[in-house]
Protein backbone atom coordinates (compact mmCIF):
# COMPACT_ATOMS: atom_id res chain seq x y z
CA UNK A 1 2.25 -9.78 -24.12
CA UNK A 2 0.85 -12.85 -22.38
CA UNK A 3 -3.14 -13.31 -24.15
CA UNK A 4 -2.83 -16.76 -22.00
CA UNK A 5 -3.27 -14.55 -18.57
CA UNK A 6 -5.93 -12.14 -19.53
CA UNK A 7 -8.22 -14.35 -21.61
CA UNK A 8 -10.58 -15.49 -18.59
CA UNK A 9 -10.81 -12.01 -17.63
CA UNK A 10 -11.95 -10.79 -20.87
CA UNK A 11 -14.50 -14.04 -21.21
CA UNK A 12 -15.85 -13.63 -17.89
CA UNK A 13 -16.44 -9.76 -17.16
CA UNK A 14 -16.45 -8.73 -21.19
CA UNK A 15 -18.56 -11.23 -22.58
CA UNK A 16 -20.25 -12.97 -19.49
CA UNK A 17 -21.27 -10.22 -17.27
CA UNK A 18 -21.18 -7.46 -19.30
CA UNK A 19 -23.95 -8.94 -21.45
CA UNK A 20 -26.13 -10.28 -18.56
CA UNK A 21 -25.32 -6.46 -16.71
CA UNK A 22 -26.53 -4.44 -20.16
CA UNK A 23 -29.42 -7.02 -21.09
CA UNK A 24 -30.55 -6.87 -17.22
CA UNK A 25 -30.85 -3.12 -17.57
CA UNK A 26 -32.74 -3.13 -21.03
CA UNK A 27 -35.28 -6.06 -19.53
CA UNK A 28 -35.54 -3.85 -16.28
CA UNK A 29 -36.19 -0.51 -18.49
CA UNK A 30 -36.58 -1.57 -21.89
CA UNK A 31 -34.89 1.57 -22.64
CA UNK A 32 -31.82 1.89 -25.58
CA UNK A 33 -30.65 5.26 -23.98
CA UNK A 34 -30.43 3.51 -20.46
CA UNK A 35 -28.58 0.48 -21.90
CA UNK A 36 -26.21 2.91 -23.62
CA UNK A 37 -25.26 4.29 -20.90
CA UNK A 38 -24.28 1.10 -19.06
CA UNK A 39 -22.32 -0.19 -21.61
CA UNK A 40 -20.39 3.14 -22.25
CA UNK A 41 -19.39 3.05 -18.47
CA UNK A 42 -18.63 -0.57 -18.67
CA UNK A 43 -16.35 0.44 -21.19
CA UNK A 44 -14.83 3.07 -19.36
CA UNK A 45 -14.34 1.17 -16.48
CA UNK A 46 -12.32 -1.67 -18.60
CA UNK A 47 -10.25 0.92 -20.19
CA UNK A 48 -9.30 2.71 -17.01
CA UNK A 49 -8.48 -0.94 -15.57
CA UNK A 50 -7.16 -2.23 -18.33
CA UNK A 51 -3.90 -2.67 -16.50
CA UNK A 52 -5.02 -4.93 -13.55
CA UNK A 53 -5.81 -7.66 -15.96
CA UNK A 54 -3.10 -10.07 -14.67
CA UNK A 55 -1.93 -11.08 -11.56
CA UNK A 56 1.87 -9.99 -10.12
CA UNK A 57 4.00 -11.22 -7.57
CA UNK A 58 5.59 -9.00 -5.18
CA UNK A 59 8.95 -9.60 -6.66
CA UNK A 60 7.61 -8.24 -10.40
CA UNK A 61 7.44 -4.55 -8.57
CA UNK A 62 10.11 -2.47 -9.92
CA UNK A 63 10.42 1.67 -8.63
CA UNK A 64 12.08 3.97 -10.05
CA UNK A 65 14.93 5.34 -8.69
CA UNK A 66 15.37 2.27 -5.87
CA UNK A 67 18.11 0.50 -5.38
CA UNK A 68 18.44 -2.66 -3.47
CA UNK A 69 21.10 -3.44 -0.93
CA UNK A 70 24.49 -4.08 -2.27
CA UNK A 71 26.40 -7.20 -1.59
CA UNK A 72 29.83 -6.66 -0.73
């Protein structure tokens, strides 16, 4: 696993964002329950994304079951 591609994704919507979205929401309500909520779907959205941390090239794809022309 490559940490070099996925840490400005973690520093910028984990610790950057996240923090400004969850402390925006406590300022705005001044409300634990309300900023509980917030960060528990935060957290649900990074784990259901988890996988579109890096970027990929078109010719990283691989499908199952495909095969590519044959050179004779």
């Amino acid at each position: 696993m490559n940490l070099e591609s996925i840490w400005k994704p973690f520093v910028l919507y984990t610790c950057l964002l996240g923090l400004l979205t969850v402390g925006g929401v406590y300022l705005a309500t001044h409300s634990g329950l309300y900023m509980l909520v917030v960060a528990g779907g935060g957290l649900l959205l990074v784990v259901l994304g988890g996988g579109a941390a890096g970027q990929m090239g078109a010719s990283n794809v691989e499908h199952a079951g495909e095969k590519g022309a044959e050179i004779e």
